[in-house]
C-alpha atoms as a PDB file:
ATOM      1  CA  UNK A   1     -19.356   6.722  10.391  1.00  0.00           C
ATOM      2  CA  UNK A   2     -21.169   3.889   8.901  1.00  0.00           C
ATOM      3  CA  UNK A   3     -19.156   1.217   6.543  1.00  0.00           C
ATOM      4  CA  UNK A   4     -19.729   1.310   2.614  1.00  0.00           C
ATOM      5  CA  UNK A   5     -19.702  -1.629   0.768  1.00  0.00           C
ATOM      6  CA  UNK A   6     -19.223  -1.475  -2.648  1.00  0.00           C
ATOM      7  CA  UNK A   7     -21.025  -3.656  -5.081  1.00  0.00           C
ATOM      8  CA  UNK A   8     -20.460  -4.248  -8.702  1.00  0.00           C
ATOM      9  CA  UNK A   9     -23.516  -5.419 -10.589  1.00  0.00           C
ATOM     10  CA  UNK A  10     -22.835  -8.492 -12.849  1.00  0.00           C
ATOM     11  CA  UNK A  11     -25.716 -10.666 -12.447  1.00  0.00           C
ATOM     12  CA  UNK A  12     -27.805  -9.811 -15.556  1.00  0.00           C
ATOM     13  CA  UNK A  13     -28.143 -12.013 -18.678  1.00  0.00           C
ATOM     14  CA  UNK A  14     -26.244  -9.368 -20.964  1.00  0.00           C
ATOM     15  CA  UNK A  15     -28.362 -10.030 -23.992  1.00  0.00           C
ATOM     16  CA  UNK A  16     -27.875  -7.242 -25.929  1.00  0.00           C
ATOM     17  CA  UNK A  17     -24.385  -8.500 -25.463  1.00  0.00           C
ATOM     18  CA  UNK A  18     -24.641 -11.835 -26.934  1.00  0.00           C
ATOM     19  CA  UNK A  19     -24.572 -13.314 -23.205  1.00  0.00           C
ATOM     20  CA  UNK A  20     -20.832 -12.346 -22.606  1.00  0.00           C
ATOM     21  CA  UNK A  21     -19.612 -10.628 -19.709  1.00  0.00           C
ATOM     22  CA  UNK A  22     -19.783  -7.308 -20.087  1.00  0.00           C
ATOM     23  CA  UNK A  23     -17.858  -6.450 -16.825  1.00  0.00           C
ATOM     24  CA  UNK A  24     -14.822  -8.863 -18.710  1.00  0.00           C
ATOM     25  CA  UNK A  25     -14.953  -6.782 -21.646  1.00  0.00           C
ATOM     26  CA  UNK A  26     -11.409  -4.480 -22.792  1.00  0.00           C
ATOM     27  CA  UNK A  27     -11.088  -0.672 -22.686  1.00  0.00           C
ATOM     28  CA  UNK A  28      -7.606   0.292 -23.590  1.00  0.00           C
ATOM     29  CA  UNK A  29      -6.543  -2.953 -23.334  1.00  0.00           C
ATOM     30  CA  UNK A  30      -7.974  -3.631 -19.590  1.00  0.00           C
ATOM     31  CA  UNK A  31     -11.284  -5.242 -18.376  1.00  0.00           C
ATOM     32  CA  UNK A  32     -13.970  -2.752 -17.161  1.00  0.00           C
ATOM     33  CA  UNK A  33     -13.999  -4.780 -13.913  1.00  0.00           C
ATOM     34  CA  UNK A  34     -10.120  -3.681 -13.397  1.00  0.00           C
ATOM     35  CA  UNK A  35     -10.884  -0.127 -13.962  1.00  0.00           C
ATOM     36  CA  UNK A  36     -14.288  -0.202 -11.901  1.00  0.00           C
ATOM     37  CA  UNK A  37     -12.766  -2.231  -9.297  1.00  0.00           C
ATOM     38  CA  UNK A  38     -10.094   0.291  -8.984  1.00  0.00           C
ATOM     39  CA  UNK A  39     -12.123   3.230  -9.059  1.00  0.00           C
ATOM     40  CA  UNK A  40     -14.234   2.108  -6.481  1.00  0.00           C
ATOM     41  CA  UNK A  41     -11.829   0.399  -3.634  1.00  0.00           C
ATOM     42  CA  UNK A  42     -10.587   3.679  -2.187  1.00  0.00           C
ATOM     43  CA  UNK A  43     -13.768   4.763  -1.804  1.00  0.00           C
ATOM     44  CA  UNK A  44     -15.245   1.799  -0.030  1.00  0.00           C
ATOM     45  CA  UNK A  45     -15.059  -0.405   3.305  1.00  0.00           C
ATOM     46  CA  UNK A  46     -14.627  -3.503   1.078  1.00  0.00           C
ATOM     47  CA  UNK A  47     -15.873  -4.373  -2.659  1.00  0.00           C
ATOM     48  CA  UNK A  48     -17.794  -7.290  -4.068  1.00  0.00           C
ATOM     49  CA  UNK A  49     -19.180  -8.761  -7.503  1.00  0.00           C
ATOM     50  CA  UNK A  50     -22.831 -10.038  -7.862  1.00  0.00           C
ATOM     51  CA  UNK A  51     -22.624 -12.325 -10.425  1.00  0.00           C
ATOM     52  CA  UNK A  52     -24.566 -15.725 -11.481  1.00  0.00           C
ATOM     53  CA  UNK A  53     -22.800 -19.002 -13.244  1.00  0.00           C
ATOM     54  CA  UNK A  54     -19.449 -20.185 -12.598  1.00  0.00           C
ATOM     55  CA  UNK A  55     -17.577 -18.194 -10.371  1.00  0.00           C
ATOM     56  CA  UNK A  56     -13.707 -19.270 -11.640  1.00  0.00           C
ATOM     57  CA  UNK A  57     -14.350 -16.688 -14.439  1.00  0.00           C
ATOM     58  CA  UNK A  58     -13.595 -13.686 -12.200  1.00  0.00           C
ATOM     59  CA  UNK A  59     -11.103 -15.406  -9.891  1.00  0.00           C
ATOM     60  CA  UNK A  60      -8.899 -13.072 -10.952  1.00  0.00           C
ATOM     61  CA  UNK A  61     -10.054 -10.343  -9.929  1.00  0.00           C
ATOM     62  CA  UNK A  62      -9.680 -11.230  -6.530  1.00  0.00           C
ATOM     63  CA  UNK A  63     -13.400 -10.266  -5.525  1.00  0.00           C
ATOM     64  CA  UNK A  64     -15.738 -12.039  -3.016  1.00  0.00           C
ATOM     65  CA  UNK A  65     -18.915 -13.468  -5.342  1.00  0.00           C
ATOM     66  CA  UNK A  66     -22.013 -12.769  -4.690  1.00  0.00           C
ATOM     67  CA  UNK A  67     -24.948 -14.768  -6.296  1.00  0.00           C
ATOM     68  CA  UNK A  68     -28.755 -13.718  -6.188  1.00  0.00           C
ATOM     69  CA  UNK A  69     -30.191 -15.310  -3.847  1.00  0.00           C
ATOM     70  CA  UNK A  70     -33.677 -15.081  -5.565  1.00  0.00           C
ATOM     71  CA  UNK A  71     -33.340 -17.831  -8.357  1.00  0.00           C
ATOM     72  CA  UNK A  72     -34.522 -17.174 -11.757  1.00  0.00           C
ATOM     73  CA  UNK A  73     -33.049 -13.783 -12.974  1.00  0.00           C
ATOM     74  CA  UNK A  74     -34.924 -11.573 -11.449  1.00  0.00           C
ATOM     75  CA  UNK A  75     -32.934  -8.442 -12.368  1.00  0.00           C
ATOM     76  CA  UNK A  76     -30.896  -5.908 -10.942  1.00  0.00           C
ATOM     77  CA  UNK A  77     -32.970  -5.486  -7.341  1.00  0.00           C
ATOM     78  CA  UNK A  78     -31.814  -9.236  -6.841  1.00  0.00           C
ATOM     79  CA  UNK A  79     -27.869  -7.931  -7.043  1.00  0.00           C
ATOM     80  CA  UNK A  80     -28.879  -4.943  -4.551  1.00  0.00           C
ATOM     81  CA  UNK A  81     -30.580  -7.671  -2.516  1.00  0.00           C
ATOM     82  CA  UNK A  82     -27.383 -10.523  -2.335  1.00  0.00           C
ATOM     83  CA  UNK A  83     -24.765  -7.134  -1.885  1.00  0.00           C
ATOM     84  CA  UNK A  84     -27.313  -6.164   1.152  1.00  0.00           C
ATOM     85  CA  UNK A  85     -27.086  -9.662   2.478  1.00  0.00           C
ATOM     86  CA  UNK A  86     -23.204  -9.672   2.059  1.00  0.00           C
ATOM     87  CA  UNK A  87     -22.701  -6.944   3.829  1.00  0.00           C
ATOM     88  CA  UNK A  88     -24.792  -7.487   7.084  1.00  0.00           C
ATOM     89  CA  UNK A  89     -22.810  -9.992   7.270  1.00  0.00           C
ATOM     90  CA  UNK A  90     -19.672  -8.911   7.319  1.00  0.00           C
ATOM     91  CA  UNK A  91     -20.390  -6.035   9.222  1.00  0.00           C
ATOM     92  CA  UNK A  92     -20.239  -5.283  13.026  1.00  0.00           C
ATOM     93  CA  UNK A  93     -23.268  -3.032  12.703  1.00  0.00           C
ATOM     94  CA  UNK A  94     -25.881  -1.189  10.303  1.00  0.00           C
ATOM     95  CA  UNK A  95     -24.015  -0.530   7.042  1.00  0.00           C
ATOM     96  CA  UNK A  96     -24.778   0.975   3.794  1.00  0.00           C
ATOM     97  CA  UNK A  97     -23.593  -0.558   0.285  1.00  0.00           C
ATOM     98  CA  UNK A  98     -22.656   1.364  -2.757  1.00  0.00           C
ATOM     99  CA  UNK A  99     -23.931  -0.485  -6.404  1.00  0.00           C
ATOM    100  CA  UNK A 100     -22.795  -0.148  -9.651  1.00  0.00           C
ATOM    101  CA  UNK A 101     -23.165  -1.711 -12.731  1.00  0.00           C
ATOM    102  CA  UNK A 102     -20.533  -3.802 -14.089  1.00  0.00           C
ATOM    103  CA  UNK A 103     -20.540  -2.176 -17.474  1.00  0.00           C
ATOM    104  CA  UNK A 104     -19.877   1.267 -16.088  1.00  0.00           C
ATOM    105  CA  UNK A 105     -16.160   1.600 -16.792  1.00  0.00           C
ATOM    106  CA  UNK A 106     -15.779   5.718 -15.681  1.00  0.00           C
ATOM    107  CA  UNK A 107     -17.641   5.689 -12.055  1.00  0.00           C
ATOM    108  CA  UNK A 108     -16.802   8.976 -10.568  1.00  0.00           C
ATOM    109  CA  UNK A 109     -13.922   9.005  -7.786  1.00  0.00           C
ATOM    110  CA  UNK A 110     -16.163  11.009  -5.439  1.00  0.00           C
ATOM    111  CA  UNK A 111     -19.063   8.516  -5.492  1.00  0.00           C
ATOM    112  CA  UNK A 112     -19.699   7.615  -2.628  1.00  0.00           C
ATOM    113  CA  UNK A 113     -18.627  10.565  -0.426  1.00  0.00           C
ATOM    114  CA  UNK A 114     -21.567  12.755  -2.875  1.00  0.00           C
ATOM    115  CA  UNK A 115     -23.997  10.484  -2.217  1.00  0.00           C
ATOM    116  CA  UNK A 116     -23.319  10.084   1.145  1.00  0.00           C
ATOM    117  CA  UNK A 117     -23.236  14.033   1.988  1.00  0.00           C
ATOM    118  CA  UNK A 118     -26.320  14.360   0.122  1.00  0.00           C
ATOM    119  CA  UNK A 119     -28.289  11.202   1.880  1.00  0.00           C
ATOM    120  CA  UNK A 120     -26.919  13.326   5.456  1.00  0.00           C
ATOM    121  CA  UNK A 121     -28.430  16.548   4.386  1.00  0.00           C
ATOM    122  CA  UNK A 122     -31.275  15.773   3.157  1.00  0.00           C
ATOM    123  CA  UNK A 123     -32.099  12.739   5.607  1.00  0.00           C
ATOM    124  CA  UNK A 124     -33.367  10.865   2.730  1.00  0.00           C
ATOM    125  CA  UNK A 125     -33.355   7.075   2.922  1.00  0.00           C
ATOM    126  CA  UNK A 126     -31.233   6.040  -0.732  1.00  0.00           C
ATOM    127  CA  UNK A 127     -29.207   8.458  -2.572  1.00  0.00           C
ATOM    128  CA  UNK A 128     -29.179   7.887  -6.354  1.00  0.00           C
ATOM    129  CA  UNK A 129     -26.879   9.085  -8.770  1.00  0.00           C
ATOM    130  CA  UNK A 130     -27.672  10.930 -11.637  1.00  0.00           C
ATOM    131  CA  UNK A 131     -25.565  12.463 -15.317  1.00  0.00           C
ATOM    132  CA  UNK A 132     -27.213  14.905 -17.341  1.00  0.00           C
ATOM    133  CA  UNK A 133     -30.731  14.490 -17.269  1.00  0.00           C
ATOM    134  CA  UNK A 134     -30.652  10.588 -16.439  1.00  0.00           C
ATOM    135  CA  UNK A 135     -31.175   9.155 -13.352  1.00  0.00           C
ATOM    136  CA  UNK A 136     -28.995   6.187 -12.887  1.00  0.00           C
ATOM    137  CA  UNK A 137     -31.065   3.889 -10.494  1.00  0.00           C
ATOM    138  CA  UNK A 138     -28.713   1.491 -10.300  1.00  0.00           C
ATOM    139  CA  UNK A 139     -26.280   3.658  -9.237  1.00  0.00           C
ATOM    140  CA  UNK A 140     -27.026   3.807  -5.477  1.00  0.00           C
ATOM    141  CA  UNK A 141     -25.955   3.893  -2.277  1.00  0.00           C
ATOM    142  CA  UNK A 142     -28.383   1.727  -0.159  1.00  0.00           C
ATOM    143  CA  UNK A 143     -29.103   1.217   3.985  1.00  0.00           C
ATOM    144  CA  UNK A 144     -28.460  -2.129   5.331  1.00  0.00           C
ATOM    145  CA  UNK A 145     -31.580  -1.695   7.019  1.00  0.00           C
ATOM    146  CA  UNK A 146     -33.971  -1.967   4.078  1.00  0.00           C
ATOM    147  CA  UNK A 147     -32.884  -5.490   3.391  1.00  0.00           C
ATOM    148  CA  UNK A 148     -36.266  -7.131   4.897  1.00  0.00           C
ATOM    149  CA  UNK A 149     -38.201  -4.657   2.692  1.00  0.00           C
ATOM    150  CA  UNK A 150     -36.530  -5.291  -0.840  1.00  0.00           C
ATOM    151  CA  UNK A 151     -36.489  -9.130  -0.353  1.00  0.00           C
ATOM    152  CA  UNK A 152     -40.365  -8.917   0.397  1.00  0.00           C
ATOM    153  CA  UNK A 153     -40.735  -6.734  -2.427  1.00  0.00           C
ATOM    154  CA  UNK A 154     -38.986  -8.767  -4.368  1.00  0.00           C
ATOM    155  CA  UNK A 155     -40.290 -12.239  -3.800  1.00  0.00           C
ATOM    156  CA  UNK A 156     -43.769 -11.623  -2.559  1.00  0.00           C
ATOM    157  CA  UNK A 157     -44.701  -8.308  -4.263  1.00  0.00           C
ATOM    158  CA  UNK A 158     -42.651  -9.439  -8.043  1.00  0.00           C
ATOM    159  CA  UNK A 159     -41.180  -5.818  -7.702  1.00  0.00           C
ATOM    160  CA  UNK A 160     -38.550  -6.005 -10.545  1.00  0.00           C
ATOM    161  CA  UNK A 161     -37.771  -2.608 -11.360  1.00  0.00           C
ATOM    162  CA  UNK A 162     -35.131  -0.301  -9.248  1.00  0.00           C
ATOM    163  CA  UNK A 163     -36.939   2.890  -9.694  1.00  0.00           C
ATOM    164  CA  UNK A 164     -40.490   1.271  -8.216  1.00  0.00           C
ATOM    165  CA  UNK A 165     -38.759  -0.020  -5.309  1.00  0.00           C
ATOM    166  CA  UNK A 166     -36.816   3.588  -4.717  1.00  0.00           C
ATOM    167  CA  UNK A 167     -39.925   5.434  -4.995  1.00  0.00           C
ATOM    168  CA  UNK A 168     -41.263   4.171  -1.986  1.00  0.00           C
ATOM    169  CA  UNK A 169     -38.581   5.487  -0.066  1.00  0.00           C
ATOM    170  CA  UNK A 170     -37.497   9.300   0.534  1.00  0.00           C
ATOM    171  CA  UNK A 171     -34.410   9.609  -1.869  1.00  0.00           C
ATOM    172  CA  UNK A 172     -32.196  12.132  -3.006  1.00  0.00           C
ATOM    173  CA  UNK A 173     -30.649  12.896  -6.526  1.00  0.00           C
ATOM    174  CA  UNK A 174     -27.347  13.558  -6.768  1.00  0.00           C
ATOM    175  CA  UNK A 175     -25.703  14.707 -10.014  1.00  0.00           C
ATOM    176  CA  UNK A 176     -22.333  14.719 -12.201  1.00  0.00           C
ATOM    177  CA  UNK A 177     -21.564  16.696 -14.996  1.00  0.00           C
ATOM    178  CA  UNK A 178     -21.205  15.118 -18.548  1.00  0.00           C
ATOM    179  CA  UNK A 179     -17.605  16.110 -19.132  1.00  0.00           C
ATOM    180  CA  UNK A 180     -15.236  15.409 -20.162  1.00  0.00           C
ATOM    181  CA  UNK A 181     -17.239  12.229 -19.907  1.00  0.00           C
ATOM    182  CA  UNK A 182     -20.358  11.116 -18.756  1.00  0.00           C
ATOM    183  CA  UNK A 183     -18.939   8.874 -15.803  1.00  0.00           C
ATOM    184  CA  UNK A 184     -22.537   6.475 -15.532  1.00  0.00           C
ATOM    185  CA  UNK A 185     -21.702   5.652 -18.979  1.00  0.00           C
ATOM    186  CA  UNK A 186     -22.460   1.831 -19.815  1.00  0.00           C
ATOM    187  CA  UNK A 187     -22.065  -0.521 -22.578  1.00  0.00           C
ATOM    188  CA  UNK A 188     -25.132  -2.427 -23.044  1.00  0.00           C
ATOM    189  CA  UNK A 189     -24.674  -3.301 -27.051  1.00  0.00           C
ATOM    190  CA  UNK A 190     -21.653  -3.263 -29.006  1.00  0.00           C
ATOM    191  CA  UNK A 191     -21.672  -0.521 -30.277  1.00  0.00           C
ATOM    192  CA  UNK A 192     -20.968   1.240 -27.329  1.00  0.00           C
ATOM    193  CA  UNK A 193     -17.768  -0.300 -26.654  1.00  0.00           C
ATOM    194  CA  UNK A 194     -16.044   1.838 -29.501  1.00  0.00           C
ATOM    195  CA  UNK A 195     -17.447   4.753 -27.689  1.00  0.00           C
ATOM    196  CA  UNK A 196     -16.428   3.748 -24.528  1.00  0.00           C
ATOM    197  CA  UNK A 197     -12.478   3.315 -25.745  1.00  0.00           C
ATOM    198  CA  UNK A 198     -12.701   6.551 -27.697  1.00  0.00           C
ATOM    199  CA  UNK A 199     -13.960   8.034 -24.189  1.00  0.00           C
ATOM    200  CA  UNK A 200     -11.104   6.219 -22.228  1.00  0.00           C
ATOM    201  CA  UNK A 201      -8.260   8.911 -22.148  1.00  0.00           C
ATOM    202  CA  UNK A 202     -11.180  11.271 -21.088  1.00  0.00           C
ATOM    203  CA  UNK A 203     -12.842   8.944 -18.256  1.00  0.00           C
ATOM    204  CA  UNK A 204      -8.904   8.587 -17.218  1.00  0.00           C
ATOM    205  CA  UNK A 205      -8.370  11.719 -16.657  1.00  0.00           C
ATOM    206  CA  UNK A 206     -11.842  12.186 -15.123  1.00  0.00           C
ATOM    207  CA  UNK A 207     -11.110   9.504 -12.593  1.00  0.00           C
END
């Protein structure tokens, strides 16, 4: 079976945030990184964070750091890109990587192996996830050997968003329920962290 990567999405400018880190931001007291890191690790070959700036601020996490290697913020097909690069890498063969954004604090335990199945039965080339009636574009898991195509697309063909680039490819949808909590939920302003530790007993016991 091919190695999974999994890749945690950090690199954006978070400013509907106020810049912060979103992925460093508390629900019930711990960062989303510490609950998305640990929902994701048993599920994957190894885990790493795409992020920009000064690296020290996640040393604690204990993550390998992944930069874009396309300068100038060029959005979240750049982190699919570096986690792409990462992983070809470190791998002995063709690989596939898992991404998720790092403001998604209740990412479903059975992530990967659903998107997997469904990318097997269908014979589709990216699986994306999906909640409700939302597809999650981000939320992806992606062959190793599309890397050549997204970094033209990319840099030569100013492809920015997720969906274009995925559209060009035979994909499947995969989809969780909404309950007890939507697991793709993010927090992109703040106002959505309140929801997000009113939904944390729920998304625990969701894990």
């Amino acid at each position: 079976m091919r190695q999974v990567f999994g890749v945690i999405l950090a690199g954006g400018q978070a400013l509907r945030m106020g810049g912060v880190d979103k992925a460093l931001l508390r629900i019930g007291g711990e960062p989303i990184l510490s609950l998305l890191r640990a929902r994701l690790a048993p599920q994957c070959d190894g885990l790493a964070l795409n992020a920009n700036g000064d690296p020290a601020r996640f040393a604690a996490f204990g993550l390998p750091i992944v930069a874009d290697g396309a300068t100038g913020f060029l959005g979240p097909l750049a982190g699919v890109l570096a986690g792409l690069d990462y992983a070809s890498a470190i791998a002995s063969q063709a690989c596939d990587i898992v991404t998720v954004p790092g403001d998604t604090p209740f990412a479903p335990a059975d992530l990967v192996a659903r998107l997997r199945a469904s990318r097997d039965a269908t014979g589709a080339s990216i699986a994306v996830a999906a909640s409700g009636d939302r597809v999650h574009h981000a939320v992806a898991l992606w062959p190793s050997e599309l890397r050549d195509d997204l970094r033209r697309a990319l840099v030569e063909e100013d492809v920015r968003k997720v969906s274009a680039f995925i559209a060009r490819y035979t994909h499947t949808i995969v989809t969780w329920p909404t309950e007890p909590v939507d697991p793709f939920f993010n927090v992109n302003r703040p106002d959505d962290l309140a929801v997000a530790e009113s939904c944390g007993s729920k998304g625990r016991r969701a894990q």
